[in-house]
N, C-alpha and C. Protein backbone atom coordinates (compact mmCIF):
# COMPACT_ATOMS: atom_id res chain seq x y z
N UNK A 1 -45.58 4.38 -36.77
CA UNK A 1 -45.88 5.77 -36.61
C UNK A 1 -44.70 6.47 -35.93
N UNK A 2 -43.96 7.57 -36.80
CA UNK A 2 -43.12 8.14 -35.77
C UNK A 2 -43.57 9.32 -34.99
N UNK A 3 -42.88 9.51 -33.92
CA UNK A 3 -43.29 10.59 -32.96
C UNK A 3 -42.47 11.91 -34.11
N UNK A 4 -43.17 12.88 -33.60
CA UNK A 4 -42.10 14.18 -34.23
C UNK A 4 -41.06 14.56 -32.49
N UNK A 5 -40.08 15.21 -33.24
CA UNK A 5 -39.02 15.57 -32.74
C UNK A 5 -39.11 16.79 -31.87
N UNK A 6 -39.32 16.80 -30.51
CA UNK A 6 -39.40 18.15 -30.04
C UNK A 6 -38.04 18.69 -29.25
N UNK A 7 -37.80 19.60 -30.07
CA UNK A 7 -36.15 20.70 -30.02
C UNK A 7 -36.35 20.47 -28.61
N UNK A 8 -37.36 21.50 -27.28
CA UNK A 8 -37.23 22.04 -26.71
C UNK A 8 -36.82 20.59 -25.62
N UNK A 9 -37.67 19.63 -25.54
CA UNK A 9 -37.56 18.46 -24.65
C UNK A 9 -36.39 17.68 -24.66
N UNK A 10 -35.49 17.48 -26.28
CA UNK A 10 -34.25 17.40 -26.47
C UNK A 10 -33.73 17.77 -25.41
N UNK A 11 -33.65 19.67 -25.43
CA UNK A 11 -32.49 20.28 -25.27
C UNK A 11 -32.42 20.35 -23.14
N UNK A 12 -33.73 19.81 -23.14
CA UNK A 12 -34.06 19.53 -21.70
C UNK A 12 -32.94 18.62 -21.24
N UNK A 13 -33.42 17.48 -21.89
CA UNK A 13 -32.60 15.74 -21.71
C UNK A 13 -30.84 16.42 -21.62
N UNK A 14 -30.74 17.06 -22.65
CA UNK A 14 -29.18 17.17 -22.93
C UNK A 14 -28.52 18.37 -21.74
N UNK A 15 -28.98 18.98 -21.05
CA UNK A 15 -28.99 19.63 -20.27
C UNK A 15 -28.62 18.95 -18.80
N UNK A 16 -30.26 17.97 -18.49
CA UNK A 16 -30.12 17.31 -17.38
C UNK A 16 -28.84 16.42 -17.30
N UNK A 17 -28.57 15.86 -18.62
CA UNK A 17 -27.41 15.01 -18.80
C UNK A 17 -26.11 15.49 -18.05
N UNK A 18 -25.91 17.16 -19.04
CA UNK A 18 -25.04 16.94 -18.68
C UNK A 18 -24.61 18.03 -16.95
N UNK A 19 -25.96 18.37 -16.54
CA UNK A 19 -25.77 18.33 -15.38
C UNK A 19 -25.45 17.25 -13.90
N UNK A 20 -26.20 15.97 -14.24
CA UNK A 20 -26.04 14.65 -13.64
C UNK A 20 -24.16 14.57 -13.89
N UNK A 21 -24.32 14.76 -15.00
CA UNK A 21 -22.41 14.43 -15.07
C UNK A 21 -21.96 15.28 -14.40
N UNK A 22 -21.72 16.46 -14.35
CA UNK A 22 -20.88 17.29 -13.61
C UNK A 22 -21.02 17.52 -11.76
N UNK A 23 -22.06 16.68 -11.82
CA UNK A 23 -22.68 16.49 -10.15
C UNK A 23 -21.57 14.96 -9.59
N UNK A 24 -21.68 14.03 -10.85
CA UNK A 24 -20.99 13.05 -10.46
C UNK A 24 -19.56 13.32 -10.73
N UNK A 25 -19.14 14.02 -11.40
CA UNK A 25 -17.64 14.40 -11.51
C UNK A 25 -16.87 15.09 -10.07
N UNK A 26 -18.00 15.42 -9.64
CA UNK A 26 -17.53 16.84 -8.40
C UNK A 26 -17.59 16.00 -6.86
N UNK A 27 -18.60 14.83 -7.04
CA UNK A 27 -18.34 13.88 -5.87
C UNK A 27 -17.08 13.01 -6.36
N UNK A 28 -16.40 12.78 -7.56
CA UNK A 28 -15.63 12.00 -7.50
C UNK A 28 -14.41 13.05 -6.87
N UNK A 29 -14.18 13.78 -7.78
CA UNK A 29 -12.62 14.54 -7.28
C UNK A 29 -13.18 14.61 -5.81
N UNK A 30 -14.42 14.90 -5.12
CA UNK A 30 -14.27 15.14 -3.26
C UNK A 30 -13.60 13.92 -2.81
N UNK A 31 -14.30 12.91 -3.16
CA UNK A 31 -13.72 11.18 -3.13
C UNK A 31 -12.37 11.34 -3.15
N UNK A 32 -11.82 11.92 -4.36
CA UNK A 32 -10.36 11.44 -4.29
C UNK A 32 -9.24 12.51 -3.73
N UNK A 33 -10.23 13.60 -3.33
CA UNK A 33 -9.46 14.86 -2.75
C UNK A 33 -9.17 13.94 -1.30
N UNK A 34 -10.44 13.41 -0.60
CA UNK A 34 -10.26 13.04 0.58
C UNK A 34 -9.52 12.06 0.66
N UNK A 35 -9.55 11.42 0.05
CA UNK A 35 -8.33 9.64 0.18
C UNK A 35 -6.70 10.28 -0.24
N UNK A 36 -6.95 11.21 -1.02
CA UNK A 36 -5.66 11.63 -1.26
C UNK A 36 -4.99 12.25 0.01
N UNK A 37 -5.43 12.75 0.90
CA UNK A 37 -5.29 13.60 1.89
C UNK A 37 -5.40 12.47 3.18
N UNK A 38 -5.62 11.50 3.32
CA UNK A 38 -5.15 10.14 3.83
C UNK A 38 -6.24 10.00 4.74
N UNK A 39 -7.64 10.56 4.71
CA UNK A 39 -9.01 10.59 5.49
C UNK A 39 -9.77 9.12 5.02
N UNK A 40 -10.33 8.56 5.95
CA UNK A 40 -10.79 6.65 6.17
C UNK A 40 -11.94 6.93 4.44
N UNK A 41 -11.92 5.59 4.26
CA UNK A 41 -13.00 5.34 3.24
C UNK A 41 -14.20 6.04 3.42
N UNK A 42 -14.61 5.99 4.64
CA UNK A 42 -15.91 5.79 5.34
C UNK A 42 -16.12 7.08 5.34
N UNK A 43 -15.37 7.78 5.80
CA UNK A 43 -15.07 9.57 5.66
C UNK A 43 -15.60 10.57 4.44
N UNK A 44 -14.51 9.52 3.46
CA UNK A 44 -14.47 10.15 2.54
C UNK A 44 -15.88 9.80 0.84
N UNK A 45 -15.97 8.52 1.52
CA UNK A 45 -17.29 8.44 0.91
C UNK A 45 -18.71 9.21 1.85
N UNK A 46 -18.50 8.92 2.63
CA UNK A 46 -19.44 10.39 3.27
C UNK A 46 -20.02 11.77 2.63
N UNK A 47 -18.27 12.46 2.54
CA UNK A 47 -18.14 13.87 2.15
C UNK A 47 -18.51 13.58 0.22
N UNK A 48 -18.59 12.70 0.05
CA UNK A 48 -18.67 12.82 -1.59
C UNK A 48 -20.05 12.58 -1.97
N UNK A 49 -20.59 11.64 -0.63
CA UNK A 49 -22.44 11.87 -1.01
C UNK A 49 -22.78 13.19 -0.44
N UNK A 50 -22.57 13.81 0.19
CA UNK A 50 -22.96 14.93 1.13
C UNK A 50 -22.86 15.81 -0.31
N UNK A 51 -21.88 16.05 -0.86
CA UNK A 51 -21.62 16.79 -2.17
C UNK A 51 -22.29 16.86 -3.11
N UNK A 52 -22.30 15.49 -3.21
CA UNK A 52 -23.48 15.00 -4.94
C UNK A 52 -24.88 15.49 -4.39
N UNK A 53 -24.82 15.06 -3.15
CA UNK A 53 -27.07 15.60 -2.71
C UNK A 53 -27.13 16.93 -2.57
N UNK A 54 -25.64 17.42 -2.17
CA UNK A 54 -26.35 19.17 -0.97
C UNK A 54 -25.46 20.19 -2.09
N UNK A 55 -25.37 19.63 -3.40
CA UNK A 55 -24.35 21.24 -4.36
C UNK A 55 -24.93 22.11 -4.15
N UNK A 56 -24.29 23.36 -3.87
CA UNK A 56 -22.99 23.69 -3.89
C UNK A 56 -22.47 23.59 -2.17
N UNK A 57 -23.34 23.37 -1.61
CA UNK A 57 -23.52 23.43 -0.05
C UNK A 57 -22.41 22.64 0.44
N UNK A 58 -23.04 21.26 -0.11
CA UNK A 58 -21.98 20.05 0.29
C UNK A 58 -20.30 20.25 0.34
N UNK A 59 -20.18 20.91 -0.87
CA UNK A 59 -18.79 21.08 -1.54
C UNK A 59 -18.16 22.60 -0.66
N UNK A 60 -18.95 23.14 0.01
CA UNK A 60 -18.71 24.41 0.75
C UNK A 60 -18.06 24.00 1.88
N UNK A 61 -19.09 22.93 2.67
CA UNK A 61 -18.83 22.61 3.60
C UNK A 61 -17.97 21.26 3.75
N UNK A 62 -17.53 20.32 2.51
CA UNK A 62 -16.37 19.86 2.64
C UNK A 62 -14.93 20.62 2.38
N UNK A 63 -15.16 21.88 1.37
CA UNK A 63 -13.31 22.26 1.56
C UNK A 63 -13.23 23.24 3.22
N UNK A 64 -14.61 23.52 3.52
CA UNK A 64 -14.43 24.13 5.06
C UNK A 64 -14.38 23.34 6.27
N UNK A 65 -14.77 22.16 6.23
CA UNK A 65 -14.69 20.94 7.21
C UNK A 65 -13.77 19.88 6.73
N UNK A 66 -13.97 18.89 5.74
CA UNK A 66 -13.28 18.34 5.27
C UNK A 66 -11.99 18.05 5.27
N UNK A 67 -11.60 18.80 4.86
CA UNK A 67 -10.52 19.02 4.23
C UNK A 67 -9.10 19.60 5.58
N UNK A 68 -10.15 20.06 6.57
CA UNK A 68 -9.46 20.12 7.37
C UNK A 68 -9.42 19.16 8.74
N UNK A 69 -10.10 17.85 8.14
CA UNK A 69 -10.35 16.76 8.82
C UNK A 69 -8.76 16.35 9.58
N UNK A 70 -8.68 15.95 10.72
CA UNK A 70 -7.20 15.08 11.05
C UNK A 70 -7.36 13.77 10.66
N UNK A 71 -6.26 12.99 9.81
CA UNK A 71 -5.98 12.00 9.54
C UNK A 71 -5.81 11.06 11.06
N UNK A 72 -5.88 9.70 10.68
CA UNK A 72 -5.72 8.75 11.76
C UNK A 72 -4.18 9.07 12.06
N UNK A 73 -3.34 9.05 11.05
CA UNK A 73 -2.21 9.65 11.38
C UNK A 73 -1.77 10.65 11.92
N UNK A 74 -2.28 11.81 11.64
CA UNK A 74 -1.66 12.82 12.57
C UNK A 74 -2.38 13.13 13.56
N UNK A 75 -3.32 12.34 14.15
CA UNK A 75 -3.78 12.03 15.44
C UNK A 75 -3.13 11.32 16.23
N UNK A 76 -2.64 10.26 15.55
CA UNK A 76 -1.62 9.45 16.52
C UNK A 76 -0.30 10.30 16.39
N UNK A 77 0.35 10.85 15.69
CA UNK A 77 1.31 11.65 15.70
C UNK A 77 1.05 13.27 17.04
N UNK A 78 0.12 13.47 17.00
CA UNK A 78 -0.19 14.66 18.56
C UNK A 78 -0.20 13.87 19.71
N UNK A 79 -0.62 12.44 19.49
CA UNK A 79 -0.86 11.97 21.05
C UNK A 79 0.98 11.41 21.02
N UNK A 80 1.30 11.00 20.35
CA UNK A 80 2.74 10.72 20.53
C UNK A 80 3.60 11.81 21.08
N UNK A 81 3.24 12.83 20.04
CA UNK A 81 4.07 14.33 21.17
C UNK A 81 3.79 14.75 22.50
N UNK A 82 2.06 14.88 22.35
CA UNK A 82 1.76 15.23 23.77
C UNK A 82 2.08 14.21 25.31
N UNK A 83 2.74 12.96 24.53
CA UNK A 83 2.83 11.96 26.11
C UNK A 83 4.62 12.38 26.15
């Protein structure tokens, strides 16, 4: 017995699809915005779940926090100047 074909539930599926994708696309570039920018694993997988759960929120508040995170490096680079 086949089921019949319903357009509207399709166009549901193809929708959710390809919203799930563009949710996981947008935690990856945060992922690799942050490692690129030399912020710990731990950091930066953080800011990339925070993104994927809290859109557009997440992604607000990583290029406004984030992004202006200090690296382990240029933390040790201020305490080196300041002694």
């Amino acid at each position: 017995m086949e089921l019949p074909i319903n357009i509207t539930s399709l166009f549901a599926q193809i929708i959710n699809f390809i919203i799930i994708c563009g949710l996981l696309f947008i935690a990856l570039l945060v992922y690799r915005d942050a490692k690129s920018r030399g912020i710990s694993t731990t950091s930066a997988l953080f800011w990339a779940i925070v993104s994927l759960l809290t859109l557009p929120i997440g992604l607000v508040l990583y290029i406004y926090f984030g992004r202006n995170e200090k690296t382990k490096k240029e933390q040790d680079e201020i305490k080196k100047n300041l002694s």
